[in-house]
C-alpha atoms as a PDB file:
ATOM      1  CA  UNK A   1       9.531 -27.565 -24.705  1.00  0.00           C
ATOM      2  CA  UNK A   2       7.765 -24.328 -23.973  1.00  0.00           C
ATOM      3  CA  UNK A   3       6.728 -25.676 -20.553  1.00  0.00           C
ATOM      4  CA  UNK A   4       9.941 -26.538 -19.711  1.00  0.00           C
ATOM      5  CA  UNK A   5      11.778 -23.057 -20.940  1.00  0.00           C
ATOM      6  CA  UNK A   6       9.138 -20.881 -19.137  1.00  0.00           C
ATOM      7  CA  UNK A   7       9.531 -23.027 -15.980  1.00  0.00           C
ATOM      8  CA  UNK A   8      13.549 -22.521 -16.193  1.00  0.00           C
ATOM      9  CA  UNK A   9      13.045 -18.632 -16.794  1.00  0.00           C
ATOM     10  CA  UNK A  10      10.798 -18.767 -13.936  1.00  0.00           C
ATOM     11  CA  UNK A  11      13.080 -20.075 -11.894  1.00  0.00           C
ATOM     12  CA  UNK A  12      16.671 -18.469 -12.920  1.00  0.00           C
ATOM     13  CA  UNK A  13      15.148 -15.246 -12.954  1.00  0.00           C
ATOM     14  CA  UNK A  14      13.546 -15.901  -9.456  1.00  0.00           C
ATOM     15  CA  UNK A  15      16.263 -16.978  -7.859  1.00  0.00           C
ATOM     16  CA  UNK A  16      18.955 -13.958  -9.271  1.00  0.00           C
ATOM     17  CA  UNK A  17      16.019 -11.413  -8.610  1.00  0.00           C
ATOM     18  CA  UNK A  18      16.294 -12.655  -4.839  1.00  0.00           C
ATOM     19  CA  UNK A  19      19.869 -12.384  -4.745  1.00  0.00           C
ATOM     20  CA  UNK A  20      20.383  -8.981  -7.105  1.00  0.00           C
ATOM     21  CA  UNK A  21      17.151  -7.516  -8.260  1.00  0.00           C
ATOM     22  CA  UNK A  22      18.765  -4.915 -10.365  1.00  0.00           C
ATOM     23  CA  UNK A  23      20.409  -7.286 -12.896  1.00  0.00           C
ATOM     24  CA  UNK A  24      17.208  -9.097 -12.960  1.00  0.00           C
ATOM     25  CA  UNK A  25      14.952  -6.365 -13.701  1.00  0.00           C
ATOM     26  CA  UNK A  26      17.864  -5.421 -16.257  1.00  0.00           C
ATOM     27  CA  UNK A  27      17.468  -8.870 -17.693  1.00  0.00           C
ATOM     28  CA  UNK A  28      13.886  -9.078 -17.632  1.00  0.00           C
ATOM     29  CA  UNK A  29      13.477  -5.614 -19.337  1.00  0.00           C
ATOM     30  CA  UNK A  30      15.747  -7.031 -22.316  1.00  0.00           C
ATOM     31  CA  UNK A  31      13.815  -9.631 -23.225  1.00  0.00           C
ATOM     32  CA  UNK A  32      10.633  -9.934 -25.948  1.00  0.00           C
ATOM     33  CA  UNK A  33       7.475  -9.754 -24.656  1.00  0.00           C
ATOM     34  CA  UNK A  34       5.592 -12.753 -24.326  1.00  0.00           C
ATOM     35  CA  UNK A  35       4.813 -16.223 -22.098  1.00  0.00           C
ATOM     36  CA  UNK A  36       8.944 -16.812 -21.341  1.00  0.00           C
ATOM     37  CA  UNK A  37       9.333 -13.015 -20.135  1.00  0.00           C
ATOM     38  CA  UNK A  38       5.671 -13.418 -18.108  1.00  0.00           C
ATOM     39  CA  UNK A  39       7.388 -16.791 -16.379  1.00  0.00           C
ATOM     40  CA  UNK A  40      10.431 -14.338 -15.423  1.00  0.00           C
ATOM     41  CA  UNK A  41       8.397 -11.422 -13.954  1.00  0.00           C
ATOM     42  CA  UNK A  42       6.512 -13.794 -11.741  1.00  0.00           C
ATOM     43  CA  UNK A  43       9.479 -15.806 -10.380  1.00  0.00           C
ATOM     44  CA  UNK A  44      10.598 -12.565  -9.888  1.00  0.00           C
ATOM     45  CA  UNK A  45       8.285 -10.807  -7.998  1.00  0.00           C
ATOM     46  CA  UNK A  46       7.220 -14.124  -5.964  1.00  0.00           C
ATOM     47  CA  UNK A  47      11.017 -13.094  -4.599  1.00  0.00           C
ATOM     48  CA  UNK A  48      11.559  -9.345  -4.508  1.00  0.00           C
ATOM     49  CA  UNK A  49       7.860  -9.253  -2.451  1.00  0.00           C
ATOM     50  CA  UNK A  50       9.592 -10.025   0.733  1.00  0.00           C
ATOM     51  CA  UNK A  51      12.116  -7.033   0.071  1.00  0.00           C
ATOM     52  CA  UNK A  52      10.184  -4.830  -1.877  1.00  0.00           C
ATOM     53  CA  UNK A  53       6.753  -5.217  -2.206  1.00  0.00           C
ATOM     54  CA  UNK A  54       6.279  -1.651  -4.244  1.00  0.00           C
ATOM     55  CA  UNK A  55       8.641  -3.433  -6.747  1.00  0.00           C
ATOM     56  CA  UNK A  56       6.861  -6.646  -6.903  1.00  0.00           C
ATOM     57  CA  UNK A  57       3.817  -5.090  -7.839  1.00  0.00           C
ATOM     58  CA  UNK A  58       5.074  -2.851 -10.741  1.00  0.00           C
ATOM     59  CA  UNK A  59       7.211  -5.740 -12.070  1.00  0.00           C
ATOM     60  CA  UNK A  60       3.233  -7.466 -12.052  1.00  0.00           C
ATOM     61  CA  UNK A  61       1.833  -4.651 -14.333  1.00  0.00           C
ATOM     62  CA  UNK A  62       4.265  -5.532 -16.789  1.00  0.00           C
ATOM     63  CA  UNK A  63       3.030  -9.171 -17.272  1.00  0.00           C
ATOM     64  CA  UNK A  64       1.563  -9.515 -20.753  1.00  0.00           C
ATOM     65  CA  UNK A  65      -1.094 -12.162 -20.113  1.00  0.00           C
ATOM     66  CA  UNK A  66      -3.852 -10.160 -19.328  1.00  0.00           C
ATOM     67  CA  UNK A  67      -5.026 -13.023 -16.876  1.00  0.00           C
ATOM     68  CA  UNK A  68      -1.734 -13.684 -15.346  1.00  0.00           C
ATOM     69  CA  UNK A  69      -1.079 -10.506 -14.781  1.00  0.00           C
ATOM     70  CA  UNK A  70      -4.766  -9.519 -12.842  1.00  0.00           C
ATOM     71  CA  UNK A  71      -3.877 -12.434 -10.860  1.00  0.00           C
ATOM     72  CA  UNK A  72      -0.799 -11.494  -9.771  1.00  0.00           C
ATOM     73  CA  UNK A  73      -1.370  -7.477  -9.372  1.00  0.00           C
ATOM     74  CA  UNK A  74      -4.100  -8.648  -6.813  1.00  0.00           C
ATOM     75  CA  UNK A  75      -1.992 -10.842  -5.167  1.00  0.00           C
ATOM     76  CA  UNK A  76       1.389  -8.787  -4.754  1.00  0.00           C
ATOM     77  CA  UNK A  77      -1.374  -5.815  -4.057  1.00  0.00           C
ATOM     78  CA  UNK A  78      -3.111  -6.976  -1.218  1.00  0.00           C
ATOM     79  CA  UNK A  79      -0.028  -8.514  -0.036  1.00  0.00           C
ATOM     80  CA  UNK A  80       1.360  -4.923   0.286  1.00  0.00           C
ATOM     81  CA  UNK A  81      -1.454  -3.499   1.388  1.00  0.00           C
ATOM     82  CA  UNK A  82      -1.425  -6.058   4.616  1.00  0.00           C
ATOM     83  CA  UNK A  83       2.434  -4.835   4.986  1.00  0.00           C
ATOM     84  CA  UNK A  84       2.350  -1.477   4.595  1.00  0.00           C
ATOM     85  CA  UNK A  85      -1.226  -0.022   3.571  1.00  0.00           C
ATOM     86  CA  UNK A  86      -0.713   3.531   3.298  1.00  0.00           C
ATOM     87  CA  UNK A  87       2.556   3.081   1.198  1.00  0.00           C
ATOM     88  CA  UNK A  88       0.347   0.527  -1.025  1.00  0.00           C
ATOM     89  CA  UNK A  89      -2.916   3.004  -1.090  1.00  0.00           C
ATOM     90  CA  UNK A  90      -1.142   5.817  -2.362  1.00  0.00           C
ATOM     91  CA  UNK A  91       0.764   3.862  -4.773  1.00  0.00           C
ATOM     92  CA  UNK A  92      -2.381   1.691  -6.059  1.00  0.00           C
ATOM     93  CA  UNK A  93      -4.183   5.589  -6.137  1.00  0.00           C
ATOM     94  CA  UNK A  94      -1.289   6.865  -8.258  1.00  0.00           C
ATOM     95  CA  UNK A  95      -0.669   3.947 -10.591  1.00  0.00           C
ATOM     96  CA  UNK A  96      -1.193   4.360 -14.003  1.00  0.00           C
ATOM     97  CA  UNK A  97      -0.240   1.010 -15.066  1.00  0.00           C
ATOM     98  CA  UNK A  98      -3.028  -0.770 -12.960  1.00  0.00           C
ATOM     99  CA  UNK A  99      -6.040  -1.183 -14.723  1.00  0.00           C
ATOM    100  CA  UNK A 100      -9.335   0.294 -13.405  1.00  0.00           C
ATOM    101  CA  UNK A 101     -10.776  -3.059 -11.932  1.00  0.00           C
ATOM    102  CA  UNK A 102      -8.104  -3.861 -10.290  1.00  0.00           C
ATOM    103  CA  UNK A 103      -7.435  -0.494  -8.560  1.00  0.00           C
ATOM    104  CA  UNK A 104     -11.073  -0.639  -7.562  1.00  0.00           C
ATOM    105  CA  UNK A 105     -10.942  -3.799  -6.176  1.00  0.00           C
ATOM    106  CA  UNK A 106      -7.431  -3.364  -4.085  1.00  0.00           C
ATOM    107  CA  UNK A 107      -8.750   0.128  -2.701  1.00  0.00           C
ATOM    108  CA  UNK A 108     -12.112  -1.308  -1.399  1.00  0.00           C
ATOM    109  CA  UNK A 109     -10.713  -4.316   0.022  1.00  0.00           C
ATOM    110  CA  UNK A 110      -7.882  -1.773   2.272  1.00  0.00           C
ATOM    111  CA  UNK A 111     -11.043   0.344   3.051  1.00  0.00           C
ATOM    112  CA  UNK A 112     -12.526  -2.158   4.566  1.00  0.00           C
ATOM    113  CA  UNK A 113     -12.982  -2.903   8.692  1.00  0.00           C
ATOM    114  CA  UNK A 114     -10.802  -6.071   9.452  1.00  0.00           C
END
């Protein structure tokens, strides 16, 4: 039954975040931390990362899984750095919700030569 309520979250809160990411975020910031509110940040940012990728990746930090959310603050990170890398550097630089690794490893991968 967990399964199945983190997999609907994931999906009702991915599909309104696509079509009005304000109530979503709104929504999302309501609920109790935990696996069900970790499901509806990443169906939500696997949407909002076409729009807005700066908002994809600060809806990551907030993941509560410490594994989920590395995962996904790499992902939605280098995916914005690809888009729009000196928006995403000086953001990643900035960021005090990214942990250290992770900022390491996002501004030495966008240093790199292609």
């Amino acid at each position: 039954q967990g399964k199945l309520r983190q997999d609907s979250v994931y999906g009702a809160i991915g599909g309104w975040g696509f079509r009005n990411a304000t109530e979503a975020s709104e929504a999302l910031s309501k609920m109790d931390s935990g696996p069900v509110k970790d499901s509806g940040i990443r169906g939500m940012v696997s949407w909002i990362s076409r729009k807005d990728p700066e908002a994809a990746l600060s809806w990551a930090t907030e993941i509560n899984n410490q594994n989920e959310k590395r995962k996904n603050t790499l992902y939605y990170g280098r995916s914005w750095l690809k888009k729009e890398p000196e928006a995403a550097r000086q953001w990643i630089q900035q960021s005090t919700s990214l942990s250290n690794e992770v900022r390491q490893i996002l501004l030495n991968q966008s240093s790199r030569k292609p």
